[in-house]
C-alpha atoms as a PDB file:
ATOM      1  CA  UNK A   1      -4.504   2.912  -6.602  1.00  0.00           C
ATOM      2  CA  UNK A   2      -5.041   0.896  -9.701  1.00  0.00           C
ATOM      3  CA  UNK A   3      -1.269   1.214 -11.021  1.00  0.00           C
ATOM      4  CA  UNK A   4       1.172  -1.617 -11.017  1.00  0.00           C
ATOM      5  CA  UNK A   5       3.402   0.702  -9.046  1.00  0.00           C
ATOM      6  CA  UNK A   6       0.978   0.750  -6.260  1.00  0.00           C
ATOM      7  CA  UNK A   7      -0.073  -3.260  -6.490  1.00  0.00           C
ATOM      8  CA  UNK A   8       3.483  -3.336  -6.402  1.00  0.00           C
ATOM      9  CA  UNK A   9       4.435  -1.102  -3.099  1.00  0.00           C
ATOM     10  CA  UNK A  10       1.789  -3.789  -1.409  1.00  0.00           C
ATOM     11  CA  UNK A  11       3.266  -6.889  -2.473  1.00  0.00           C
ATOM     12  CA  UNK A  12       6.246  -5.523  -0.927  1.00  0.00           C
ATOM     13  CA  UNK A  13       4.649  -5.095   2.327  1.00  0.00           C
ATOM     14  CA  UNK A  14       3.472  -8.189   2.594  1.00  0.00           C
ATOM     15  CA  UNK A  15      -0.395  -7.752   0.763  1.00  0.00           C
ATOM     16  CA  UNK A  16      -1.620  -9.890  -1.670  1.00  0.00           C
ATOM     17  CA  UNK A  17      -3.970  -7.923  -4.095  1.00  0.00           C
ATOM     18  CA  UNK A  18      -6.013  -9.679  -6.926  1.00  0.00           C
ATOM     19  CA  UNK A  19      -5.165  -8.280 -10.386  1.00  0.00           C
ATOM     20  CA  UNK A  20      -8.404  -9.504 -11.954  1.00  0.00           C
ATOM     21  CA  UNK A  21      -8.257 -10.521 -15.716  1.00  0.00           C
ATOM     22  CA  UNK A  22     -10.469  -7.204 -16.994  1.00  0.00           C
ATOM     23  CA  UNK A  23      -7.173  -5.056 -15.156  1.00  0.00           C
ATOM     24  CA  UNK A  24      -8.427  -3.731 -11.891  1.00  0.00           C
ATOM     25  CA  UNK A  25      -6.627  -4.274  -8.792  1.00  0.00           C
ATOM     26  CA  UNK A  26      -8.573  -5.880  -6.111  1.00  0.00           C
ATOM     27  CA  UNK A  27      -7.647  -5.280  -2.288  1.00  0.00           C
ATOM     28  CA  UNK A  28      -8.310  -7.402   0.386  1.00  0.00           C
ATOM     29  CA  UNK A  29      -9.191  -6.090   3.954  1.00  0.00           C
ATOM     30  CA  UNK A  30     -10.752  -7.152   7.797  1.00  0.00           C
ATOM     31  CA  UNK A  31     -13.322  -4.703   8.933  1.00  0.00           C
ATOM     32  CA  UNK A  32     -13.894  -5.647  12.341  1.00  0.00           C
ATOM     33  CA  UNK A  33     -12.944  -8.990  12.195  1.00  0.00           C
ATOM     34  CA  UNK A  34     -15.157  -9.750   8.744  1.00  0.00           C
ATOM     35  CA  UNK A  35     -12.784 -10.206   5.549  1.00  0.00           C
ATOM     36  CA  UNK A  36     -14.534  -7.768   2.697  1.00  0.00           C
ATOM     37  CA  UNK A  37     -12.865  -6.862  -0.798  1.00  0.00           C
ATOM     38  CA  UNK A  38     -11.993  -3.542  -2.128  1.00  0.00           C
ATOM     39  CA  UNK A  39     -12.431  -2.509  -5.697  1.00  0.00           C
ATOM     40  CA  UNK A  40     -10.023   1.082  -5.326  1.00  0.00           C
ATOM     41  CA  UNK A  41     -10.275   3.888  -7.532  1.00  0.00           C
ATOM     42  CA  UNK A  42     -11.703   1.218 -10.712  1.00  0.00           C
ATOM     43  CA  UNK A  43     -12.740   2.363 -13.945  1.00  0.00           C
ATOM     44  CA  UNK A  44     -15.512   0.007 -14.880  1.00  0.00           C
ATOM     45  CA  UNK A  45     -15.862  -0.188 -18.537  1.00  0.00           C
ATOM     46  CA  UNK A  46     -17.673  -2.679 -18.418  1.00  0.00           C
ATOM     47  CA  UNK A  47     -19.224  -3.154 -14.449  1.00  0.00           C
ATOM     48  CA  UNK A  48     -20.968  -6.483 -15.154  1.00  0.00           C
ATOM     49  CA  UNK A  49     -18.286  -8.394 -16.387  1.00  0.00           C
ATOM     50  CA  UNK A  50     -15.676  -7.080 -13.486  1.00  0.00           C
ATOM     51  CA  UNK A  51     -18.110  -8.102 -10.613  1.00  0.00           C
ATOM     52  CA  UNK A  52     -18.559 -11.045 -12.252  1.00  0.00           C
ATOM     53  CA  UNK A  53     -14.547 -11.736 -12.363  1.00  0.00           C
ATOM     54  CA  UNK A  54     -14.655 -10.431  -8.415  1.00  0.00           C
ATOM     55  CA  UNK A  55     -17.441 -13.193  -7.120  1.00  0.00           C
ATOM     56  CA  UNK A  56     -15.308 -15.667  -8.793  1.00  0.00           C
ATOM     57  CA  UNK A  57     -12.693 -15.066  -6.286  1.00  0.00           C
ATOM     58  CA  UNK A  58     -14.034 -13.854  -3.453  1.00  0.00           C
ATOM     59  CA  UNK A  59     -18.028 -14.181  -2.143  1.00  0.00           C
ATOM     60  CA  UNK A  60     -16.958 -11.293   0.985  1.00  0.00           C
ATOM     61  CA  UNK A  61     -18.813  -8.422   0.915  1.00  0.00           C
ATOM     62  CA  UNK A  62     -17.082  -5.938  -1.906  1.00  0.00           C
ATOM     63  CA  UNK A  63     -16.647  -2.720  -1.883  1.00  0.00           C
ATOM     64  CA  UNK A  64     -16.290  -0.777  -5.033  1.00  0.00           C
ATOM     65  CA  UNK A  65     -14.716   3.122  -5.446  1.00  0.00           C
ATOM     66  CA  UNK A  66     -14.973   3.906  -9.203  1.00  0.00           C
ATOM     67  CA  UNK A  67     -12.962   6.567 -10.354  1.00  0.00           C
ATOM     68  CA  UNK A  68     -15.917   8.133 -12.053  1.00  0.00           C
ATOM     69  CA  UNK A  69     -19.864   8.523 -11.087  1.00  0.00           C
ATOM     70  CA  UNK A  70     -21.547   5.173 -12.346  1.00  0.00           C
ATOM     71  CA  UNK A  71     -25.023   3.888 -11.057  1.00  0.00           C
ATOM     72  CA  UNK A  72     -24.139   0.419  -9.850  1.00  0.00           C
ATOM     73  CA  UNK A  73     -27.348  -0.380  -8.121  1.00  0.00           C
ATOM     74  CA  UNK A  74     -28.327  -1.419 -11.801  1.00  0.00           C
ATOM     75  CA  UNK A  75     -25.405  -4.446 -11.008  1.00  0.00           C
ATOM     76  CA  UNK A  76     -26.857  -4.903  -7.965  1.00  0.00           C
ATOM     77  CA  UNK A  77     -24.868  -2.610  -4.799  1.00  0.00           C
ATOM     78  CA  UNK A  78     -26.304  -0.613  -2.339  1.00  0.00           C
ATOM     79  CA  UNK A  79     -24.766   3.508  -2.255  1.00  0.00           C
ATOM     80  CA  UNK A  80     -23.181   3.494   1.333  1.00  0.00           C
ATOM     81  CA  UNK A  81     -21.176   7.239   0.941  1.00  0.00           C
ATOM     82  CA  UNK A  82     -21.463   9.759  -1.850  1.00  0.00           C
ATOM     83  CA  UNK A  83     -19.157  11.038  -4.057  1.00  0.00           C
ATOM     84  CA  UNK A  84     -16.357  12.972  -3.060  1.00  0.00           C
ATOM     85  CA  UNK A  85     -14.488  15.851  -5.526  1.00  0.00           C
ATOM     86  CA  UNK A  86     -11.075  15.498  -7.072  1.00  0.00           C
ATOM     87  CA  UNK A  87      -8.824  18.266  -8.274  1.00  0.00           C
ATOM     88  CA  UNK A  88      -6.898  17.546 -11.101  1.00  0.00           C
ATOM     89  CA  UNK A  89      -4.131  20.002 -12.836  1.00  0.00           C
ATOM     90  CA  UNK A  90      -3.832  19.573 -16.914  1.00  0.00           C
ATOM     91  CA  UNK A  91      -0.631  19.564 -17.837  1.00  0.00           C
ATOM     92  CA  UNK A  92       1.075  21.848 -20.416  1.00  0.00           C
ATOM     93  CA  UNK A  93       4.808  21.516 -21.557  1.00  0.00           C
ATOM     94  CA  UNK A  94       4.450  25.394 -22.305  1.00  0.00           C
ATOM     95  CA  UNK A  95       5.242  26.864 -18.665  1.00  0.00           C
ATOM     96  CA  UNK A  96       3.744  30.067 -19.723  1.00  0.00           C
ATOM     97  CA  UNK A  97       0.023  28.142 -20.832  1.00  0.00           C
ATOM     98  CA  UNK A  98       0.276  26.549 -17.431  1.00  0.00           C
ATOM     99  CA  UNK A  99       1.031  30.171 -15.489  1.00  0.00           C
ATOM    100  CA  UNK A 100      -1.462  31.927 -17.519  1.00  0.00           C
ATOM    101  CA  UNK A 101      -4.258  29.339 -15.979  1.00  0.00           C
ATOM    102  CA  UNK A 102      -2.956  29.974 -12.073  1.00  0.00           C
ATOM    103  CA  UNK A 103      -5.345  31.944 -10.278  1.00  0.00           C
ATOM    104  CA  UNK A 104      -4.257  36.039  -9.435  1.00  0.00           C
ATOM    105  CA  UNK A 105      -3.112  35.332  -5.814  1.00  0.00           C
ATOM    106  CA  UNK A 106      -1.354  32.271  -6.574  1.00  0.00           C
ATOM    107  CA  UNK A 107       0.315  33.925  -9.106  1.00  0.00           C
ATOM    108  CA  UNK A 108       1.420  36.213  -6.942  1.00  0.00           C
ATOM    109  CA  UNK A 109       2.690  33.864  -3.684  1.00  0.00           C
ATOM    110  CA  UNK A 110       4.590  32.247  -6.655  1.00  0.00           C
ATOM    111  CA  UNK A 111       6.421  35.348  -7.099  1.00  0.00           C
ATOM    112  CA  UNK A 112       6.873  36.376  -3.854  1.00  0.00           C
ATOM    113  CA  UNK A 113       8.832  32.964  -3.493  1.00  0.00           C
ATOM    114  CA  UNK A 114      10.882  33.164  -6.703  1.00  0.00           C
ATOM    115  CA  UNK A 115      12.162  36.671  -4.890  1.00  0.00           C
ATOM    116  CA  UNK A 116      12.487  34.893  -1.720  1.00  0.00           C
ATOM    117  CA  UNK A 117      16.045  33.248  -2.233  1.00  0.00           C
ATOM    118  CA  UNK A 118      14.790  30.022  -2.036  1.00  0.00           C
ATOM    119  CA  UNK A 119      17.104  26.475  -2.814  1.00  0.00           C
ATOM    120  CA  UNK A 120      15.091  24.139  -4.923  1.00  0.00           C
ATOM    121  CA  UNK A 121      16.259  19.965  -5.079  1.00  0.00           C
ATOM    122  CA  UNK A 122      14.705  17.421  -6.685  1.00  0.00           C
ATOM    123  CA  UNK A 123      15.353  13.811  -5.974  1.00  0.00           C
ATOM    124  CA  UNK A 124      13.993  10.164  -6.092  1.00  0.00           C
ATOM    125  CA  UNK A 125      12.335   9.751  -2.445  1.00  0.00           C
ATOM    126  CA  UNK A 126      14.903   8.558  -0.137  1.00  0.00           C
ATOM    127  CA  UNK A 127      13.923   5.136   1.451  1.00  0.00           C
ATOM    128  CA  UNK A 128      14.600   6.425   4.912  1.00  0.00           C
ATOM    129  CA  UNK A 129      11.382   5.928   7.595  1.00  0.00           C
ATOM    130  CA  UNK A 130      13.207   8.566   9.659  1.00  0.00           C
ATOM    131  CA  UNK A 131      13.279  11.519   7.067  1.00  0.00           C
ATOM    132  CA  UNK A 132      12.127  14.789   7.734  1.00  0.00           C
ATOM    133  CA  UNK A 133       8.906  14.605   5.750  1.00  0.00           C
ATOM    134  CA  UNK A 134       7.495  11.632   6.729  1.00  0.00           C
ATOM    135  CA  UNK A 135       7.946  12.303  10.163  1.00  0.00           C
ATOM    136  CA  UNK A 136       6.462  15.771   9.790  1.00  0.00           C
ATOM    137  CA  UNK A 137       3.255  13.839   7.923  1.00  0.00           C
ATOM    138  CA  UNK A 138       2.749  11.576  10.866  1.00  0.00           C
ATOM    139  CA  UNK A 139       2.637  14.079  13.366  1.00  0.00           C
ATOM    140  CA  UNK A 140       0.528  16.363  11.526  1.00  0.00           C
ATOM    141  CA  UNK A 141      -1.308  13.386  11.031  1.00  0.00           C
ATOM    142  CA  UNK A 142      -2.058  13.013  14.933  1.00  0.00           C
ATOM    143  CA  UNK A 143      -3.008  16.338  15.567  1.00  0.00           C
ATOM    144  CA  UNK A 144      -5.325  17.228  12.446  1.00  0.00           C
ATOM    145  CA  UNK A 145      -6.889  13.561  12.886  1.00  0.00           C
ATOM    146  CA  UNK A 146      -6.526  12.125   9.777  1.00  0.00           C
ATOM    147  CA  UNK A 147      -4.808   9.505   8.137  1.00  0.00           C
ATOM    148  CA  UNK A 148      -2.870   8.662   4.914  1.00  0.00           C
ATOM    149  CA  UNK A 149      -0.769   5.845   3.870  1.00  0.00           C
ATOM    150  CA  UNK A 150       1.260   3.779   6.226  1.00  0.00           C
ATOM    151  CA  UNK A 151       5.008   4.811   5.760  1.00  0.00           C
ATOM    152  CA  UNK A 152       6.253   1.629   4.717  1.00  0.00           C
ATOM    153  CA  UNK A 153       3.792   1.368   1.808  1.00  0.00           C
ATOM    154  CA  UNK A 154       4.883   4.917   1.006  1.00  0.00           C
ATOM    155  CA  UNK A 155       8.358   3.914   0.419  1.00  0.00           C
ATOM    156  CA  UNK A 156       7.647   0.173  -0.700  1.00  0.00           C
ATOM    157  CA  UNK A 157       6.590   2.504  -3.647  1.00  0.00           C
ATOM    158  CA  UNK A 158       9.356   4.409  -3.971  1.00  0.00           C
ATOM    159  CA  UNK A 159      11.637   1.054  -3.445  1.00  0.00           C
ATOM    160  CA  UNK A 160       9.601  -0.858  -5.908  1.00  0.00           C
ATOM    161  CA  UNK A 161       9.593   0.999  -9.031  1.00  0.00           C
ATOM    162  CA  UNK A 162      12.477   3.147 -10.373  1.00  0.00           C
ATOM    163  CA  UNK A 163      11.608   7.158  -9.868  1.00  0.00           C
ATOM    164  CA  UNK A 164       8.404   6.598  -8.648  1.00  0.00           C
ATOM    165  CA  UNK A 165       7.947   8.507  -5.847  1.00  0.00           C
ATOM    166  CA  UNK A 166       9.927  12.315  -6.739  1.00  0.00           C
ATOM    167  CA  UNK A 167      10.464  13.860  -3.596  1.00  0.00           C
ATOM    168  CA  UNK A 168      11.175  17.709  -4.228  1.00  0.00           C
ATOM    169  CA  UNK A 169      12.384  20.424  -1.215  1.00  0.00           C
ATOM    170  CA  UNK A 170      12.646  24.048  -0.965  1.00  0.00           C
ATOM    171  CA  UNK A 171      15.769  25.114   1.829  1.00  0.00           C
ATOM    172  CA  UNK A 172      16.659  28.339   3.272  1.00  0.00           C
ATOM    173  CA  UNK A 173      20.474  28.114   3.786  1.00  0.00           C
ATOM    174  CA  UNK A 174      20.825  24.397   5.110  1.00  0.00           C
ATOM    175  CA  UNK A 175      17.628  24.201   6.591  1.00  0.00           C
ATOM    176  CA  UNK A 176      14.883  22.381   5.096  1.00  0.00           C
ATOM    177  CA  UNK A 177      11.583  24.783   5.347  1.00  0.00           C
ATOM    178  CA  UNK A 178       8.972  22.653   2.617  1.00  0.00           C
ATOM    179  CA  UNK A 179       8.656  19.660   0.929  1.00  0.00           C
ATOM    180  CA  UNK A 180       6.490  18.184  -1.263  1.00  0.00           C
ATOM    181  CA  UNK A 181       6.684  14.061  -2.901  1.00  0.00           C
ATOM    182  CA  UNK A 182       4.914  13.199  -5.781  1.00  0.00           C
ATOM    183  CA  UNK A 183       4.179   9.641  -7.159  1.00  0.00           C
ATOM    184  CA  UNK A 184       4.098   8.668 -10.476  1.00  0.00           C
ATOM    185  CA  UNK A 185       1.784   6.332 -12.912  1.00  0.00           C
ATOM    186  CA  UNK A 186       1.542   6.418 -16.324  1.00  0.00           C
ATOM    187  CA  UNK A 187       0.860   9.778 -17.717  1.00  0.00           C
ATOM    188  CA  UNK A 188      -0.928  10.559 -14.325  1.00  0.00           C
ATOM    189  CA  UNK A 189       1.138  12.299 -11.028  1.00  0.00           C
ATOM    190  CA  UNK A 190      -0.309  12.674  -7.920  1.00  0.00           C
ATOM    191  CA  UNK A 191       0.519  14.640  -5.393  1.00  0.00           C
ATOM    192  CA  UNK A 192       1.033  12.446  -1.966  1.00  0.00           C
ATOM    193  CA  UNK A 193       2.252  13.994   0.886  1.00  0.00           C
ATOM    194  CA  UNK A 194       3.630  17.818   1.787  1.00  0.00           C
ATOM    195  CA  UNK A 195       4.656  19.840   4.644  1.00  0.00           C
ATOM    196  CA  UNK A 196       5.720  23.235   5.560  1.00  0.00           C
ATOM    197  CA  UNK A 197       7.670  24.949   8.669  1.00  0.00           C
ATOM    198  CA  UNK A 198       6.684  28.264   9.620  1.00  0.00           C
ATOM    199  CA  UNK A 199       9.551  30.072   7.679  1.00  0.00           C
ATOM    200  CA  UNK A 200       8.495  28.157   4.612  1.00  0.00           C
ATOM    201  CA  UNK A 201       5.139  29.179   5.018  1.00  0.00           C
ATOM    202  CA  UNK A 202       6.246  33.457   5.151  1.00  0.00           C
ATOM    203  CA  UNK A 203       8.682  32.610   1.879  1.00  0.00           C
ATOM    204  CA  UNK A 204       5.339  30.709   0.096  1.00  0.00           C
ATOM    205  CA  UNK A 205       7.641  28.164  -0.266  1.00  0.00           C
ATOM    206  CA  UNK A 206       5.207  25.492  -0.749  1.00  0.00           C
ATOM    207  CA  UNK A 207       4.349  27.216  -3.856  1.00  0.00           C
ATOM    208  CA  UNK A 208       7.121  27.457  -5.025  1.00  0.00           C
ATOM    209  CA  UNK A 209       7.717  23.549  -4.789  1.00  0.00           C
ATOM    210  CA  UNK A 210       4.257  23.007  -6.018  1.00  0.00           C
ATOM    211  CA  UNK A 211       4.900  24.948  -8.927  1.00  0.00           C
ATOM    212  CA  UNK A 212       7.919  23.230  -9.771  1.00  0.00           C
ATOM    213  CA  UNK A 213       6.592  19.522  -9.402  1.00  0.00           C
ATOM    214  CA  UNK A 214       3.798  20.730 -12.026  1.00  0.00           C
ATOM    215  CA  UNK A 215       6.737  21.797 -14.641  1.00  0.00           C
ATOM    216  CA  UNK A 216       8.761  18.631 -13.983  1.00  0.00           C
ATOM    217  CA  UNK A 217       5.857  16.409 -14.450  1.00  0.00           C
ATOM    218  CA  UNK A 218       4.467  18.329 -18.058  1.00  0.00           C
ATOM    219  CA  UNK A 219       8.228  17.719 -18.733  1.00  0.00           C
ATOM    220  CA  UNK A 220       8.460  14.194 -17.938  1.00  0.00           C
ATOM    221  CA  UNK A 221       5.694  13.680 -20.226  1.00  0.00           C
ATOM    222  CA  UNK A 222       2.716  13.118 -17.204  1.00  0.00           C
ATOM    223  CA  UNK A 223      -0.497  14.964 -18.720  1.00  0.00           C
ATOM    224  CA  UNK A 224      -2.105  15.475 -15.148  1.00  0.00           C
ATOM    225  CA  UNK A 225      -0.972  15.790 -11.420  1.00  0.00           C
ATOM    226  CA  UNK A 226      -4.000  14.959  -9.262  1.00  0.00           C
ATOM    227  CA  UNK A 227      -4.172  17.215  -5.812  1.00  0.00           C
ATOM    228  CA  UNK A 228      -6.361  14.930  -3.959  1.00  0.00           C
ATOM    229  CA  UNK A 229      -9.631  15.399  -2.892  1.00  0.00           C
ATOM    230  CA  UNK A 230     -10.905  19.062  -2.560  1.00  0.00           C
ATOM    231  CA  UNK A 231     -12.805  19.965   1.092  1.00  0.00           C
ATOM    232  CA  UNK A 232     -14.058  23.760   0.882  1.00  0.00           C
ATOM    233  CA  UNK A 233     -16.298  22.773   3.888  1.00  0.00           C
ATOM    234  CA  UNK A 234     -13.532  21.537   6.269  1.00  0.00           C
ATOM    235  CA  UNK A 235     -10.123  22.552   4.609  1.00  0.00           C
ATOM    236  CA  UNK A 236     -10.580  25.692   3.098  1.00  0.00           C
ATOM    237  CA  UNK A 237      -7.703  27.165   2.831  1.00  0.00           C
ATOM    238  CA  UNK A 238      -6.002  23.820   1.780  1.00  0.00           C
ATOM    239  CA  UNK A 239      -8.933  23.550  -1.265  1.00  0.00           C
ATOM    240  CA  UNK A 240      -7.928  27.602  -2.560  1.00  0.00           C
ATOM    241  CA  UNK A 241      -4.699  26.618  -2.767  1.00  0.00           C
ATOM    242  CA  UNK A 242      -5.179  23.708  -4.880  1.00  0.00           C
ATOM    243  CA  UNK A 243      -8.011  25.563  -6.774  1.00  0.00           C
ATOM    244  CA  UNK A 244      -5.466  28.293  -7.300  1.00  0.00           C
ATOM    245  CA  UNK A 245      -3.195  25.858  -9.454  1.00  0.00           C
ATOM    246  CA  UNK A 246      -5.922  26.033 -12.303  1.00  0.00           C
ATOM    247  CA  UNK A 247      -7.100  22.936 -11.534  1.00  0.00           C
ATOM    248  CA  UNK A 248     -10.499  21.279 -12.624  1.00  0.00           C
ATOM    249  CA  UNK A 249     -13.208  19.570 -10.088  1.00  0.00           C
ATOM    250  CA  UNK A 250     -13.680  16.389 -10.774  1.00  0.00           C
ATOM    251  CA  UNK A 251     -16.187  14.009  -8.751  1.00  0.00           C
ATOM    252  CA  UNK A 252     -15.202  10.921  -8.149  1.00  0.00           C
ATOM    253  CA  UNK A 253     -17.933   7.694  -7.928  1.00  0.00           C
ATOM    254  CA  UNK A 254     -18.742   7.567  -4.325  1.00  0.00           C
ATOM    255  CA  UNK A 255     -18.490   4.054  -2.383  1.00  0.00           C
ATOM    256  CA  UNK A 256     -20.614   1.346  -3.151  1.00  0.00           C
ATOM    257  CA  UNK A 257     -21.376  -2.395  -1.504  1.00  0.00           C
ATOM    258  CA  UNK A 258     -22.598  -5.576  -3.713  1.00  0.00           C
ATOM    259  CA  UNK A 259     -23.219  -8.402  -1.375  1.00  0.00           C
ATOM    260  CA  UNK A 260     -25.559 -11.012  -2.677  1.00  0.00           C
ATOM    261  CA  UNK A 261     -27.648 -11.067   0.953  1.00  0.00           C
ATOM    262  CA  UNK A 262     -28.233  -7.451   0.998  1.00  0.00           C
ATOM    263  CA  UNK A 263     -29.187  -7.336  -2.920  1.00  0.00           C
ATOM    264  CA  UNK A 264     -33.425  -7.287  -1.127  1.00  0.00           C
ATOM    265  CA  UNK A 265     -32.761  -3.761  -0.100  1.00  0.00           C
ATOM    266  CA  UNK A 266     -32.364  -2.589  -3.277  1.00  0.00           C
ATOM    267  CA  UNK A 267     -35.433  -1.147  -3.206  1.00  0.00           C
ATOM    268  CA  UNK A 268     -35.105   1.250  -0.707  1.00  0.00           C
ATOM    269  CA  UNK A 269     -32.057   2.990  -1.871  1.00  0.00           C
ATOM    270  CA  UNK A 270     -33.717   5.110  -4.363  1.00  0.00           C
ATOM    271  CA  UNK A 271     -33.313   7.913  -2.914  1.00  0.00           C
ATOM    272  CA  UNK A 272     -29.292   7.784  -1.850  1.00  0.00           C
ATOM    273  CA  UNK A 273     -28.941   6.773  -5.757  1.00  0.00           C
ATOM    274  CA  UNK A 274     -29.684  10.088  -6.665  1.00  0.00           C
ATOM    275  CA  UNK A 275     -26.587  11.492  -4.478  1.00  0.00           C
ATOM    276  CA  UNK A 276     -24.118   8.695  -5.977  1.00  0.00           C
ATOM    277  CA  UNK A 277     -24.655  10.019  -9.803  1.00  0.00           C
ATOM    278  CA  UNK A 278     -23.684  14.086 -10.031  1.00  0.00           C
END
């Protein structure tokens, strides 16, 4: 959320982010009505000197997601939600390093779908709102109660910068039974959206496709593919499978505010502060 692919994708839907002059990308939002700024995702180097560049363009309350654990109170925010946990796959150009780091029964789904007669396609995303996987998102969407990106920032991405967005499908015959798209920034891949039907999910299908985007990307010279945030709580199943790539946890910096009225309360955060710093 800090690449120039993604500061891109919003300019094309009609968003005007800040890029402030220390490099991070600064969003701007309404929360109930009340304009606040957004700090996504930063790595603060330096955290004094990029607030300082944010309250000299906006004075709305700011809200700042740092891509690593950092104790900001010492700038002057208050910890609103702790830190979450990332998993991120290392990347190997070797395809047997890689394999040697998936876990046992991962390695085994894998080849249970490399028997499984599976068709494997790789393309730039299509910039289609009506295609198969982004309909299948939204819906799933609806009924697990979550939400992702809007689809037209999805594929402003893909429209906005050349092979951004790598959509990749598995197909039994003709039919489509898993896909998976990945987005791309800098040596960095992240894994955005995926779905599979209920054949796909008897062939281990998405698996297969997973394992494939990870030897594309070491290929294409990306040195990690992030999974997204890992739930063992809520989404178990969803976390082994990502765990099962060999990928490390990772916590990310939690949420913080800095709003010059609320700086008084500072004192009373002591305890929460302790939570924002793993």
């Amino acid at each position: 959320m800090q690449s120039a692919a993604f500061e891109a994708a919003l300019r094309a839907c009609g968003q005007r982010p800040v890029r402030l002059s220390c490099g991070t990308l600064m969003l701007r939002r309404k929360v109930a009505g009340l304009p606040v700024a957004m700090l996504p995702r930063a790595v603060l180097s330096d955290p004094a000197r990029t607030l300082s560049l944010a309250r000299k363009v906006t004075r709305a309350p700011l809200l700042i997601s740092p891509a690593r654990p950092a104790d900001l109170s010492l700038y002057g925010a208050l910890p609103l939600i702790s830190p979450a946990q990332q998993a991120v796959i290392s990347l190997n150009a070797d395809p047997d390093v890689m394999r040697g780091h998936l876990h046992g029964k991962w390695r085994n789904r894998l080849k249970h779908a490399e028997k499984a007669g599976l068709r494997v396609q790789h393309h730039p995303m299509p910039r289609r709102t009506d295609h198969w996987l982004l309909q299948a998102d939204v819906a799933q969407q609806r009924t697990r109660r979550y939400r992702n990106w809007p689809v037209p920032l999805t594929l402003g991405f893909a429209a906005t910068t050349p092979r951004a967005a790598i959509l990749f499908e598995a197909f039994q015959g003709a039919d489509p039974v898993a896909a998976l798209l990945i987005l791309r920034h800098g040596d960095t891949a992240t894994y955005h959206i995926g779905h599979t039907t209920a054949a796909g999910r008897a062939a281990s299908a998405h698996t297969l496709l997973m394992w494939t985007a990870m030897c594309w990307c070491a290929r294409h010279g990306h040195h990690w593919l992030d999974l997204g945030l890992v739930d063992t709580r809520h989404t178990a199943g969803l976390a082994r499978f990502k765990l099962g790539t060999g990928a490390q946890v990772m916590p990310l910096g939690g949420t913080w505010l800095h709003w010059p009225p609320l700086q008084p309360l500072r004192r009373l955060t002591w305890l929460d502060r302790r939570m924002m710093t793993p």
